[in-house]
PDBML (XML) file of the C-alpha atoms, coordinates in Angstrom:
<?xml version="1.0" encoding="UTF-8" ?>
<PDBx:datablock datablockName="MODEL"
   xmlns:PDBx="http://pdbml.pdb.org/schema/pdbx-v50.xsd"
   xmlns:xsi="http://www.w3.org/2001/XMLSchema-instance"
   xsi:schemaLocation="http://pdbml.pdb.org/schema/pdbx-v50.xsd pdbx-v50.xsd">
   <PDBx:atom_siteCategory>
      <PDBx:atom_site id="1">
         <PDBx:B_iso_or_equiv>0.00</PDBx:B_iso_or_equiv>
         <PDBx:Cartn_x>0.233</PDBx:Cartn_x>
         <PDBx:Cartn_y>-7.969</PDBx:Cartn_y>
         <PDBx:Cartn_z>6.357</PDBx:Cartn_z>
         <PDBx:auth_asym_id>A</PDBx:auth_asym_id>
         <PDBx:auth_atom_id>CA</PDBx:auth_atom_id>
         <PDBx:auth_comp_id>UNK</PDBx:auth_comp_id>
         <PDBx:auth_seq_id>1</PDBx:auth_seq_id>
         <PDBx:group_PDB>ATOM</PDBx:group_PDB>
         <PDBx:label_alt_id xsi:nil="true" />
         <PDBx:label_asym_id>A</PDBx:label_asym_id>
         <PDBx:label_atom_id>CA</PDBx:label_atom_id>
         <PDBx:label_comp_id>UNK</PDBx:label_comp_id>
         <PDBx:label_entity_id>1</PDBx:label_entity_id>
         <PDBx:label_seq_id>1</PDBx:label_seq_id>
         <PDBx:occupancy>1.00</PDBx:occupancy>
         <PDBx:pdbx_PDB_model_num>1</PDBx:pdbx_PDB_model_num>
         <PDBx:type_symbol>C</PDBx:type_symbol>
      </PDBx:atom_site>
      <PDBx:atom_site id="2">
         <PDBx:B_iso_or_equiv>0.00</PDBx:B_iso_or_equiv>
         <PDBx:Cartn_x>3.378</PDBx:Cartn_x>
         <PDBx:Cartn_y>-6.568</PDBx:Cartn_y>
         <PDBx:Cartn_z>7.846</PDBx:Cartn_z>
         <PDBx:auth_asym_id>A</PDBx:auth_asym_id>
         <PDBx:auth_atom_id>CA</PDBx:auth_atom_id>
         <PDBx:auth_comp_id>UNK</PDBx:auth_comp_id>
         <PDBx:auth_seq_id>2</PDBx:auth_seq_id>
         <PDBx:group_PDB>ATOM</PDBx:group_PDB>
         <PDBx:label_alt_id xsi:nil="true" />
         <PDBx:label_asym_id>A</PDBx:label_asym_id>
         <PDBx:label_atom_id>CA</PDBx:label_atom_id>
         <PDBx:label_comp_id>UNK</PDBx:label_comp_id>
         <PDBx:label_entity_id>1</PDBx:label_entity_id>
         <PDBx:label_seq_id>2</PDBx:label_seq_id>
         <PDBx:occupancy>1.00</PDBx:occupancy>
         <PDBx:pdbx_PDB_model_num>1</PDBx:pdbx_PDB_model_num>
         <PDBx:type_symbol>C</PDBx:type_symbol>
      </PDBx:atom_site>
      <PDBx:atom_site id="3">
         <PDBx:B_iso_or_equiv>0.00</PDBx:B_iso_or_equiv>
         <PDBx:Cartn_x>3.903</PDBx:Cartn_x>
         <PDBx:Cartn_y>-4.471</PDBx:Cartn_y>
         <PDBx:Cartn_z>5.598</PDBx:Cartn_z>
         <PDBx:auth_asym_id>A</PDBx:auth_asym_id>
         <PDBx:auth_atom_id>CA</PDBx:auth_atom_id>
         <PDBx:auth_comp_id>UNK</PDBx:auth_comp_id>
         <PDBx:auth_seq_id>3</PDBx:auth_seq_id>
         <PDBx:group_PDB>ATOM</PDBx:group_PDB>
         <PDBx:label_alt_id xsi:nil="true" />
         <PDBx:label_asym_id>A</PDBx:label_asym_id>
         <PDBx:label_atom_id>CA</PDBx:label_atom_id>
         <PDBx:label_comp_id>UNK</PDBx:label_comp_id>
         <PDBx:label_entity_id>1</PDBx:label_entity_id>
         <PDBx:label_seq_id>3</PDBx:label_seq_id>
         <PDBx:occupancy>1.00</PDBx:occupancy>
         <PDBx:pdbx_PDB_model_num>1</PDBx:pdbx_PDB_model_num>
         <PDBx:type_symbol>C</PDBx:type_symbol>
      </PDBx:atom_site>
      <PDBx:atom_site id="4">
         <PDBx:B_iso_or_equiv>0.00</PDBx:B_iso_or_equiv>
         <PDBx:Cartn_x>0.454</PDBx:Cartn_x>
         <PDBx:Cartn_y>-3.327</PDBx:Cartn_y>
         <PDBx:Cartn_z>4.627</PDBx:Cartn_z>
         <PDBx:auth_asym_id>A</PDBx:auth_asym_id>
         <PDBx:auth_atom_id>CA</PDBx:auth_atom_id>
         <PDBx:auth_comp_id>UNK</PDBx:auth_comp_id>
         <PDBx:auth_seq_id>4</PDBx:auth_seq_id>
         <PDBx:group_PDB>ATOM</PDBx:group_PDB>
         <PDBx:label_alt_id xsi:nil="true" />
         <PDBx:label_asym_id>A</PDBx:label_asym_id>
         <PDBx:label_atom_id>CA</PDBx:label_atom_id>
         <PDBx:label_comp_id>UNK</PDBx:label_comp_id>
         <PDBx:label_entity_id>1</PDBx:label_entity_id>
         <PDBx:label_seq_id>4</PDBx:label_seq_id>
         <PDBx:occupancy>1.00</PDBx:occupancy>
         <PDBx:pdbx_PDB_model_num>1</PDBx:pdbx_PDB_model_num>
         <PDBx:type_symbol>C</PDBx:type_symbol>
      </PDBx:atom_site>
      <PDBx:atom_site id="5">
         <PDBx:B_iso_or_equiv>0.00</PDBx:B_iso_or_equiv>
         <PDBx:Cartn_x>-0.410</PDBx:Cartn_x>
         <PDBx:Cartn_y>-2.848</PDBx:Cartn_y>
         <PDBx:Cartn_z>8.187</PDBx:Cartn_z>
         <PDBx:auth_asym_id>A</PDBx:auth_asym_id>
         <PDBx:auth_atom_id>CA</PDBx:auth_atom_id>
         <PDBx:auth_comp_id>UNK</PDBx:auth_comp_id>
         <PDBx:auth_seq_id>5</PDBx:auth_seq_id>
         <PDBx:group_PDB>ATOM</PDBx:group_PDB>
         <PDBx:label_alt_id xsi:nil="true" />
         <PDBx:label_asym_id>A</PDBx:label_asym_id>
         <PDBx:label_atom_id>CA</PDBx:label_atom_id>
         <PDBx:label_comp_id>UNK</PDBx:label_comp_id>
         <PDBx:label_entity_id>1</PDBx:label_entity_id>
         <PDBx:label_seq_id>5</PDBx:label_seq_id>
         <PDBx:occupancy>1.00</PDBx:occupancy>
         <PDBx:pdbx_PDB_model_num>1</PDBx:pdbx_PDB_model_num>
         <PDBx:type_symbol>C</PDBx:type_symbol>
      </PDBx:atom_site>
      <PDBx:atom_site id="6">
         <PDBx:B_iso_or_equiv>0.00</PDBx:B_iso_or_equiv>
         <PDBx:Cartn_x>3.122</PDBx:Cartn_x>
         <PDBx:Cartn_y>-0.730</PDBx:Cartn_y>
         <PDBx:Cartn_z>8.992</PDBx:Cartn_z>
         <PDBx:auth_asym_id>A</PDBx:auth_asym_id>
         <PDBx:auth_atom_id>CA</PDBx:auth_atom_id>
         <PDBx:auth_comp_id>UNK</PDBx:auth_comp_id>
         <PDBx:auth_seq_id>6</PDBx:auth_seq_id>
         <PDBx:group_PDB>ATOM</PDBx:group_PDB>
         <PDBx:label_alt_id xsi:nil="true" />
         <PDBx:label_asym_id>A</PDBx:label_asym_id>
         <PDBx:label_atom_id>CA</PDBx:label_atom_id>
         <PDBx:label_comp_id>UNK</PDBx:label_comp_id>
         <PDBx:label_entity_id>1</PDBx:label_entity_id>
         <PDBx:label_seq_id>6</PDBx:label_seq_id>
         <PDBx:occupancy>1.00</PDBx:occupancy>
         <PDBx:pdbx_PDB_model_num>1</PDBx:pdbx_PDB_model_num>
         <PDBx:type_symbol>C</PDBx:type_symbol>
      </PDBx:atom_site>
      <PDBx:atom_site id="7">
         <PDBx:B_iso_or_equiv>0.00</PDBx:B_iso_or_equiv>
         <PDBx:Cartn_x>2.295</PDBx:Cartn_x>
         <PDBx:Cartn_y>1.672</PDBx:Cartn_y>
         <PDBx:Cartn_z>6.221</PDBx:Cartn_z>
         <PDBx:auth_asym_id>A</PDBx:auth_asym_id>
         <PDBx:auth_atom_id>CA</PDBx:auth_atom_id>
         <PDBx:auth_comp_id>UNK</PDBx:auth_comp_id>
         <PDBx:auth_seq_id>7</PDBx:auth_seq_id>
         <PDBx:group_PDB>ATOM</PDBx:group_PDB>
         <PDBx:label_alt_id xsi:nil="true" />
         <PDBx:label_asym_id>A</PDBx:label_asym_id>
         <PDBx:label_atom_id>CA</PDBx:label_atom_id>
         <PDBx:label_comp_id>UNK</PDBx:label_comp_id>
         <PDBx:label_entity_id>1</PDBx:label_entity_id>
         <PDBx:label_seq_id>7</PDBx:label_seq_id>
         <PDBx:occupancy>1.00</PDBx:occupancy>
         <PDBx:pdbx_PDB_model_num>1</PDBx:pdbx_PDB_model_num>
         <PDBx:type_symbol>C</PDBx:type_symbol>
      </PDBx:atom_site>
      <PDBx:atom_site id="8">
         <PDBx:B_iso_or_equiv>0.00</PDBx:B_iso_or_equiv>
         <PDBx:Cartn_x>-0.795</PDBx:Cartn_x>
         <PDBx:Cartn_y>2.524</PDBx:Cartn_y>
         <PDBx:Cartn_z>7.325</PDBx:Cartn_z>
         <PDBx:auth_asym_id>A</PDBx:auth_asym_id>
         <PDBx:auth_atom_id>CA</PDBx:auth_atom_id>
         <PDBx:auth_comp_id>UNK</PDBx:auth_comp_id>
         <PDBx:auth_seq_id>8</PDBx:auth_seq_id>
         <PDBx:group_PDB>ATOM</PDBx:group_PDB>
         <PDBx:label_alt_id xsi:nil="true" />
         <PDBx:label_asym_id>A</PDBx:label_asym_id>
         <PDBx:label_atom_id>CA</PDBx:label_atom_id>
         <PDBx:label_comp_id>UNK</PDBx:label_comp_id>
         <PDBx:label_entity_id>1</PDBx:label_entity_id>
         <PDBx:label_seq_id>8</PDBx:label_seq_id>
         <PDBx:occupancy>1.00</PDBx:occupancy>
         <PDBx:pdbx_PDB_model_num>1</PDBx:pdbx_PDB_model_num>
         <PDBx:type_symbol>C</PDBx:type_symbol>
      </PDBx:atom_site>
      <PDBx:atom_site id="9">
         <PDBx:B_iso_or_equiv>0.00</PDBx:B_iso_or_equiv>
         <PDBx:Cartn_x>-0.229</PDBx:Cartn_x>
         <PDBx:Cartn_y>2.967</PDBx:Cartn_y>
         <PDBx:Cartn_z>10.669</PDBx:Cartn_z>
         <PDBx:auth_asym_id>A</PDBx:auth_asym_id>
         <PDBx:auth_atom_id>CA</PDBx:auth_atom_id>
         <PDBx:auth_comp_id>UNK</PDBx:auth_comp_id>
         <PDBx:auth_seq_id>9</PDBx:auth_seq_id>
         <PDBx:group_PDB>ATOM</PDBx:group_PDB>
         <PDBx:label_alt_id xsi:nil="true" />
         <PDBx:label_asym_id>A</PDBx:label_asym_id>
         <PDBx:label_atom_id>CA</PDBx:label_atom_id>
         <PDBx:label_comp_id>UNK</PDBx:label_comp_id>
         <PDBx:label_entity_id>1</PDBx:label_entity_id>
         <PDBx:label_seq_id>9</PDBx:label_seq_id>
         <PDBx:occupancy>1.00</PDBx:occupancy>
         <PDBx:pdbx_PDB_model_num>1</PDBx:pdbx_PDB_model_num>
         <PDBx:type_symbol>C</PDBx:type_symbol>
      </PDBx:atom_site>
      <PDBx:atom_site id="10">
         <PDBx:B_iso_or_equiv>0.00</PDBx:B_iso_or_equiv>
         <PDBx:Cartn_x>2.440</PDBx:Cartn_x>
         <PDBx:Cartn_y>5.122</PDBx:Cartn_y>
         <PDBx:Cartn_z>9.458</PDBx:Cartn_z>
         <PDBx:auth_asym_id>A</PDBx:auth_asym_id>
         <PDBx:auth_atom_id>CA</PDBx:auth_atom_id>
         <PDBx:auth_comp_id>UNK</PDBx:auth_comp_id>
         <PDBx:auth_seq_id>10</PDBx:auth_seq_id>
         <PDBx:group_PDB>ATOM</PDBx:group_PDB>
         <PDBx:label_alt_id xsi:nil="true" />
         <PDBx:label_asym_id>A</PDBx:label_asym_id>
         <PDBx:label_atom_id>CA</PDBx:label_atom_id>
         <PDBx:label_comp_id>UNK</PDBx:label_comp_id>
         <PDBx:label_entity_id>1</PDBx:label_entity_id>
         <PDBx:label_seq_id>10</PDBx:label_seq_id>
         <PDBx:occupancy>1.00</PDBx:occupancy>
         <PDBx:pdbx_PDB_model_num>1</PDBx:pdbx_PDB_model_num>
         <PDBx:type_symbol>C</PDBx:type_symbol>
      </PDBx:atom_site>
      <PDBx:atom_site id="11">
         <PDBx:B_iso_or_equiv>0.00</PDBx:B_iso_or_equiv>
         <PDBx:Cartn_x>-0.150</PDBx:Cartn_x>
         <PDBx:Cartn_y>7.425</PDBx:Cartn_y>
         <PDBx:Cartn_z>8.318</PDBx:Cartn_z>
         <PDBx:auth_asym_id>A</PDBx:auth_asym_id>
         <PDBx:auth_atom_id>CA</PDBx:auth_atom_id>
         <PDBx:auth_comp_id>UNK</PDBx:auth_comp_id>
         <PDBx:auth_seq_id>11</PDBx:auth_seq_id>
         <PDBx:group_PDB>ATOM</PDBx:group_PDB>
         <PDBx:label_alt_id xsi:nil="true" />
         <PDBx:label_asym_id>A</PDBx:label_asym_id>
         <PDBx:label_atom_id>CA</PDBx:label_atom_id>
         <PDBx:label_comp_id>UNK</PDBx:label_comp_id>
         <PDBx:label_entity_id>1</PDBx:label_entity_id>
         <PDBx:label_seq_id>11</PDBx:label_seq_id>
         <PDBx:occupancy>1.00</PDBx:occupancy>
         <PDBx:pdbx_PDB_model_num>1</PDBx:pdbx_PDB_model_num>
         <PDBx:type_symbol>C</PDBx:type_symbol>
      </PDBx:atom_site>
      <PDBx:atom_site id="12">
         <PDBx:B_iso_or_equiv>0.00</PDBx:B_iso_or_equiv>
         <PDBx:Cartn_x>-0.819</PDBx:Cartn_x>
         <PDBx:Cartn_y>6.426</PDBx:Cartn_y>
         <PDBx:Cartn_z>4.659</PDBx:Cartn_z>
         <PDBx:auth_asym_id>A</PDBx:auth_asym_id>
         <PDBx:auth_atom_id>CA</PDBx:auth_atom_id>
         <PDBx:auth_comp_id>UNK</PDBx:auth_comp_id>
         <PDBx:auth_seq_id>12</PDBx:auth_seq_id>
         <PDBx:group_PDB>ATOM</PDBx:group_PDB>
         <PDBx:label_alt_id xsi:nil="true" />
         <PDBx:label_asym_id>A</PDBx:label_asym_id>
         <PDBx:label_atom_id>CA</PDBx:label_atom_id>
         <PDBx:label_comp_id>UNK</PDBx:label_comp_id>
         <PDBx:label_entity_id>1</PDBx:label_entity_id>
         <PDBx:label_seq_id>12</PDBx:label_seq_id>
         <PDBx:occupancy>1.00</PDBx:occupancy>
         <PDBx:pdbx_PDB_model_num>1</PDBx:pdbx_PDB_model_num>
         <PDBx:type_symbol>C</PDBx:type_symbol>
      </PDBx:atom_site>
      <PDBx:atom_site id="13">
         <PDBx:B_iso_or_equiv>0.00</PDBx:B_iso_or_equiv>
         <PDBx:Cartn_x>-4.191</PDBx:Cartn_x>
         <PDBx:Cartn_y>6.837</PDBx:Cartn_y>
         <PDBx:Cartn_z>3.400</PDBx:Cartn_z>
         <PDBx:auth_asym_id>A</PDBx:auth_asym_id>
         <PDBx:auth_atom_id>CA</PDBx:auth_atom_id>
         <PDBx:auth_comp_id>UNK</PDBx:auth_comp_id>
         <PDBx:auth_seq_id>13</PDBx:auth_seq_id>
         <PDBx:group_PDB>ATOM</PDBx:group_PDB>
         <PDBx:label_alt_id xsi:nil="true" />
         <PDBx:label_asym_id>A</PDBx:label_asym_id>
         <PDBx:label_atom_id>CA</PDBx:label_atom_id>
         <PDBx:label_comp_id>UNK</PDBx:label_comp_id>
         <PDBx:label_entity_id>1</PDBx:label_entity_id>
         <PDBx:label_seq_id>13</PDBx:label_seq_id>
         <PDBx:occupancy>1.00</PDBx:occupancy>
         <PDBx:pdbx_PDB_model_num>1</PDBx:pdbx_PDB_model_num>
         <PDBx:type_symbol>C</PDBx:type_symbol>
      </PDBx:atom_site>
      <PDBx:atom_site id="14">
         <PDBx:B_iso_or_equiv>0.00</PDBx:B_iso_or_equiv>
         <PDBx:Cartn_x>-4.223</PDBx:Cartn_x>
         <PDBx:Cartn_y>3.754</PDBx:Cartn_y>
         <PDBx:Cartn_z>0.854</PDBx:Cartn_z>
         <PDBx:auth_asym_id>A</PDBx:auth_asym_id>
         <PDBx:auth_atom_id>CA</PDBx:auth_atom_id>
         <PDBx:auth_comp_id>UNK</PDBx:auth_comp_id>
         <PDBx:auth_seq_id>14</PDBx:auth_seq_id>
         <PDBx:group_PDB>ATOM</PDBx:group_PDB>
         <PDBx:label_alt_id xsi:nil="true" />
         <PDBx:label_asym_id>A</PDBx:label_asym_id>
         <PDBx:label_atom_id>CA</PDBx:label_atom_id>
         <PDBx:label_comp_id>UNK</PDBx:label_comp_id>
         <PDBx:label_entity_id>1</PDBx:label_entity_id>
         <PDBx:label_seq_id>14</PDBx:label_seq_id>
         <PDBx:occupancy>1.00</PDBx:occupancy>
         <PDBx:pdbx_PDB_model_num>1</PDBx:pdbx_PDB_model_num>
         <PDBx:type_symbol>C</PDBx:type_symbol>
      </PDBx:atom_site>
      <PDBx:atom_site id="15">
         <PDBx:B_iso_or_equiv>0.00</PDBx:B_iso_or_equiv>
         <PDBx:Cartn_x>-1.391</PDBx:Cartn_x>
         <PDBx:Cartn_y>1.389</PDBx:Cartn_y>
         <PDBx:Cartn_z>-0.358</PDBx:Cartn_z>
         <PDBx:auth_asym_id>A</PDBx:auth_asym_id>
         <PDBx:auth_atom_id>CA</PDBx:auth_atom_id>
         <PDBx:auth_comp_id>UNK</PDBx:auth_comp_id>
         <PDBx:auth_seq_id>15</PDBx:auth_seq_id>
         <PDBx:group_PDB>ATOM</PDBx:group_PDB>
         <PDBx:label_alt_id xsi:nil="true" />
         <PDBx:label_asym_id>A</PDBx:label_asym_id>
         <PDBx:label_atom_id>CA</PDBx:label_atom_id>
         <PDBx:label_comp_id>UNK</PDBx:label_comp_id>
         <PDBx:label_entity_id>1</PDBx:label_entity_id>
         <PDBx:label_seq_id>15</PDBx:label_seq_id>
         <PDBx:occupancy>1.00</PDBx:occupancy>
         <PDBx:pdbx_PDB_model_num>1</PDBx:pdbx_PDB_model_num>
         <PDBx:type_symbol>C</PDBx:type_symbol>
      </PDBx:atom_site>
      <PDBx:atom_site id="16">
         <PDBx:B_iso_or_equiv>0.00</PDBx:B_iso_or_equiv>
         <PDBx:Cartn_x>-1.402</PDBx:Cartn_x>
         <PDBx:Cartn_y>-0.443</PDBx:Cartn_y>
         <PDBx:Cartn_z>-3.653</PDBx:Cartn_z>
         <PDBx:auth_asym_id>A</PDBx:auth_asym_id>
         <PDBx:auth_atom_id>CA</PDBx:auth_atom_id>
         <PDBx:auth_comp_id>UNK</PDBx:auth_comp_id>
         <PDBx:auth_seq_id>16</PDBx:auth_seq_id>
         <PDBx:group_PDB>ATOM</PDBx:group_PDB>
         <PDBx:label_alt_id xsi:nil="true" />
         <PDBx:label_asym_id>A</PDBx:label_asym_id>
         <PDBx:label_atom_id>CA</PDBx:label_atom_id>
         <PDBx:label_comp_id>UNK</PDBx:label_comp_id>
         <PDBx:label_entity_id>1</PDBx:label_entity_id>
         <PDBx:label_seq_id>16</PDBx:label_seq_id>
         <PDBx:occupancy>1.00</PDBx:occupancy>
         <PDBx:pdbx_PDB_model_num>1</PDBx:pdbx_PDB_model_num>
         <PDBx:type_symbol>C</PDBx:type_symbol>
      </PDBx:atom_site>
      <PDBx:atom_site id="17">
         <PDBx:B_iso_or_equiv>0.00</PDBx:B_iso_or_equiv>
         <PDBx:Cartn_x>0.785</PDBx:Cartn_x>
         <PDBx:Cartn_y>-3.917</PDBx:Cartn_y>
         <PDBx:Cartn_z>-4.431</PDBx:Cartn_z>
         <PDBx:auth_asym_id>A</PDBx:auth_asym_id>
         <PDBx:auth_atom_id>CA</PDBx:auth_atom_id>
         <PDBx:auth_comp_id>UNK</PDBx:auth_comp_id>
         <PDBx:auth_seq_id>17</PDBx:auth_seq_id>
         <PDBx:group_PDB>ATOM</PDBx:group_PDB>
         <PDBx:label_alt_id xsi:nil="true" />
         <PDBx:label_asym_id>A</PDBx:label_asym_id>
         <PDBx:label_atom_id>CA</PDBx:label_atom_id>
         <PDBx:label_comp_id>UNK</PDBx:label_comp_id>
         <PDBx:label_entity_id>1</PDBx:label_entity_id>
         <PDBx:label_seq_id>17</PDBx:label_seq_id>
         <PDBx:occupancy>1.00</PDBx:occupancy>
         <PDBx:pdbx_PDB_model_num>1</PDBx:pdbx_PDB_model_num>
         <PDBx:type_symbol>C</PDBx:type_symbol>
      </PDBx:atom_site>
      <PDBx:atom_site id="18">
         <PDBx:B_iso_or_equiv>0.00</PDBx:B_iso_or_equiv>
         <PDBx:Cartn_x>3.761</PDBx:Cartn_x>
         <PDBx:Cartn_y>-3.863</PDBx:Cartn_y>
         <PDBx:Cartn_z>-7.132</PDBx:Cartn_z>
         <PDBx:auth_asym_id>A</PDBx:auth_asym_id>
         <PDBx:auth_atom_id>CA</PDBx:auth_atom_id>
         <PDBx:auth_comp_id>UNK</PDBx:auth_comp_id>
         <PDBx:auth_seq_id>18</PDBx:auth_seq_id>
         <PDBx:group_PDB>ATOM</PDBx:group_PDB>
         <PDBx:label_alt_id xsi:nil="true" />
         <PDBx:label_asym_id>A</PDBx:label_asym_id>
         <PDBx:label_atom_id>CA</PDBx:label_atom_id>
         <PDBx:label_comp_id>UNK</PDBx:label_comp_id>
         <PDBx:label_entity_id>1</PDBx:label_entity_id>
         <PDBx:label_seq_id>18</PDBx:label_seq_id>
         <PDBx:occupancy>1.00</PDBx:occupancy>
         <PDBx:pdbx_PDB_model_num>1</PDBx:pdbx_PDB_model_num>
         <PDBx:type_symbol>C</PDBx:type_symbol>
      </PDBx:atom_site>
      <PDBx:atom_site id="19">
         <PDBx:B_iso_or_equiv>0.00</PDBx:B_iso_or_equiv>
         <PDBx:Cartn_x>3.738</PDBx:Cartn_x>
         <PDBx:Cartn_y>-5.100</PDBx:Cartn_y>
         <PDBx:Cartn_z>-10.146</PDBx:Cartn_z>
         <PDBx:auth_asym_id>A</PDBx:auth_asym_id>
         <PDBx:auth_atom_id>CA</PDBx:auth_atom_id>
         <PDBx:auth_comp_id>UNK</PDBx:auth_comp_id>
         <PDBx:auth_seq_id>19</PDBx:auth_seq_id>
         <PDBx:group_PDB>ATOM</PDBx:group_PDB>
         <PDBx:label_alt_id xsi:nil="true" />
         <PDBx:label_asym_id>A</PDBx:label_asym_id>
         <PDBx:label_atom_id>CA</PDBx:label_atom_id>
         <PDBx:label_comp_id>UNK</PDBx:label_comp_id>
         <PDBx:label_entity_id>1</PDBx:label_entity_id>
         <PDBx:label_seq_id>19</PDBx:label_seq_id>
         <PDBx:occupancy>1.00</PDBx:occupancy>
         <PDBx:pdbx_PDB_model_num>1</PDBx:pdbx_PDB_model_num>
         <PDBx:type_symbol>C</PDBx:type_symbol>
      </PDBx:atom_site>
      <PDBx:atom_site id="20">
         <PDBx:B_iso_or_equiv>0.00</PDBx:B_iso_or_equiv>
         <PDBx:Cartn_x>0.746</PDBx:Cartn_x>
         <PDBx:Cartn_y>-2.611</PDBx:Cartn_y>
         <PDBx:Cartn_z>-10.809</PDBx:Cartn_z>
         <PDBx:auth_asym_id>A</PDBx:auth_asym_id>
         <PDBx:auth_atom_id>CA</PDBx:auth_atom_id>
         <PDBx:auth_comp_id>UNK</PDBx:auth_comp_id>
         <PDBx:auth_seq_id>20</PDBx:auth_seq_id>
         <PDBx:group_PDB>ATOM</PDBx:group_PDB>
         <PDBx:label_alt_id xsi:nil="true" />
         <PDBx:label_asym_id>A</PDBx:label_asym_id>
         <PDBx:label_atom_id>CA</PDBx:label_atom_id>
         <PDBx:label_comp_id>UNK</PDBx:label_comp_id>
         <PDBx:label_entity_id>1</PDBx:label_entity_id>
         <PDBx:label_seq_id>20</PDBx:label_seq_id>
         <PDBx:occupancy>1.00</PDBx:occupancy>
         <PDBx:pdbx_PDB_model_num>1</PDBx:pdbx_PDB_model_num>
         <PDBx:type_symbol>C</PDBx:type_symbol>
      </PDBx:atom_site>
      <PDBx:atom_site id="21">
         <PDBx:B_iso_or_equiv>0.00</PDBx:B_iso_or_equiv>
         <PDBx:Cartn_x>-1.167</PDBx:Cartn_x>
         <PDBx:Cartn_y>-1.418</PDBx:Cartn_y>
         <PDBx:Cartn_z>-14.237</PDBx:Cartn_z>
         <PDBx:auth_asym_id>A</PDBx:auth_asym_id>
         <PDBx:auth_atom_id>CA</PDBx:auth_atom_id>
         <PDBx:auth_comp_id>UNK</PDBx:auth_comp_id>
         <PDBx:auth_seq_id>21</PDBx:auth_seq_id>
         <PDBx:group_PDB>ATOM</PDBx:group_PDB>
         <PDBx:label_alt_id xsi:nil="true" />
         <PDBx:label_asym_id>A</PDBx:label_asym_id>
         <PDBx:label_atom_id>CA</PDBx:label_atom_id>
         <PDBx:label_comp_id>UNK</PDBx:label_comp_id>
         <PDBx:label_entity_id>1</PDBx:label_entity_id>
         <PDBx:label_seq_id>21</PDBx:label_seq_id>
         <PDBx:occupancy>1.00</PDBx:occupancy>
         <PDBx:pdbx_PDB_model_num>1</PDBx:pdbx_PDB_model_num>
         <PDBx:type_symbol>C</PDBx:type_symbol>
      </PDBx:atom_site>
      <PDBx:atom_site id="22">
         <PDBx:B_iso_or_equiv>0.00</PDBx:B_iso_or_equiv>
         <PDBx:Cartn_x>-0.772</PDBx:Cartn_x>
         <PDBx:Cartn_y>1.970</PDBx:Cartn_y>
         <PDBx:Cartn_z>-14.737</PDBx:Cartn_z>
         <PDBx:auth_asym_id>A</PDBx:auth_asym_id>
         <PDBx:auth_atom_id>CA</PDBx:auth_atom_id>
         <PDBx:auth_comp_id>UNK</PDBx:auth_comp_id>
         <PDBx:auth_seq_id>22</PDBx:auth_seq_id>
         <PDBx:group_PDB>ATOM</PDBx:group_PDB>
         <PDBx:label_alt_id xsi:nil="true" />
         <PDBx:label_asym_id>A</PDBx:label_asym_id>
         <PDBx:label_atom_id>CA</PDBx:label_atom_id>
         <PDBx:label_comp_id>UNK</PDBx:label_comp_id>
         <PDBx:label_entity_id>1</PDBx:label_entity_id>
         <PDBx:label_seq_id>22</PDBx:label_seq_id>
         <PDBx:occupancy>1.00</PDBx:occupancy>
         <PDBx:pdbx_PDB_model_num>1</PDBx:pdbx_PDB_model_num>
         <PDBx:type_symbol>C</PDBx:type_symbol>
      </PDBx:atom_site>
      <PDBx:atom_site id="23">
         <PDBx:B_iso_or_equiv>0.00</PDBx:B_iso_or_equiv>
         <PDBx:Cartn_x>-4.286</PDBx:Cartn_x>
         <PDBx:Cartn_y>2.412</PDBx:Cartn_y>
         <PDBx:Cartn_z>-15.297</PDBx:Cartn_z>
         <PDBx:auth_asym_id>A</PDBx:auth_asym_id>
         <PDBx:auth_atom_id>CA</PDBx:auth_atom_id>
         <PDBx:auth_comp_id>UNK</PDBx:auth_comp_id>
         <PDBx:auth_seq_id>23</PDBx:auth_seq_id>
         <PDBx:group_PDB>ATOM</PDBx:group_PDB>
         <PDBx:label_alt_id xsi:nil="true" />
         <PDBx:label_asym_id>A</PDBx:label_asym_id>
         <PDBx:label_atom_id>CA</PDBx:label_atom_id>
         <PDBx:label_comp_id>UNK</PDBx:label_comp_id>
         <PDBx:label_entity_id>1</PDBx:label_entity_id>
         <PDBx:label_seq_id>23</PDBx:label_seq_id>
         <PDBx:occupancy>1.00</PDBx:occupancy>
         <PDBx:pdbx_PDB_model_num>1</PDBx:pdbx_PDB_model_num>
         <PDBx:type_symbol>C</PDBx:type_symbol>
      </PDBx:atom_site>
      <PDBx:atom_site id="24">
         <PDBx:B_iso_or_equiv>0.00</PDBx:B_iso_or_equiv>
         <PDBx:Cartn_x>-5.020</PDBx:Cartn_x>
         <PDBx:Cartn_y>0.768</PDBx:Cartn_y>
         <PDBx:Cartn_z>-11.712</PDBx:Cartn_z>
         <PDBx:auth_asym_id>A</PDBx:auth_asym_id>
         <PDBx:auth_atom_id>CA</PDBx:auth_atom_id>
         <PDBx:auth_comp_id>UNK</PDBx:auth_comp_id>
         <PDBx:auth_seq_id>24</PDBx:auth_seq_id>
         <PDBx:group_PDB>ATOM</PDBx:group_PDB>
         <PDBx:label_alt_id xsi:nil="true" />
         <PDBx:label_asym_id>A</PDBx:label_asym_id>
         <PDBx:label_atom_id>CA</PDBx:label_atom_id>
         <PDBx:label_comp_id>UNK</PDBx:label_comp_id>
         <PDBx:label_entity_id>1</PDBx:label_entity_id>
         <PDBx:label_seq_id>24</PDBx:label_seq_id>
         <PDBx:occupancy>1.00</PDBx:occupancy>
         <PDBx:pdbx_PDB_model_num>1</PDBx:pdbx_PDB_model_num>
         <PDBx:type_symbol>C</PDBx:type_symbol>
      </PDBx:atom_site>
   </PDBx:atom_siteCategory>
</PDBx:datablock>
């Protein structure tokens, strides 16, 4: 959450979790 939360807050518009498909 912390660092979900921290990002957006920041500003970011969406946030997406490593390891991730390329595709994704």
């Amino acid at each position: 959450s912390i660092d979900v939360v921290l990002g957006l807050e920041a500003g970011a518009d969406d946030y997406v979790t490593k390891p991730f498909d390329g595709a994704v």
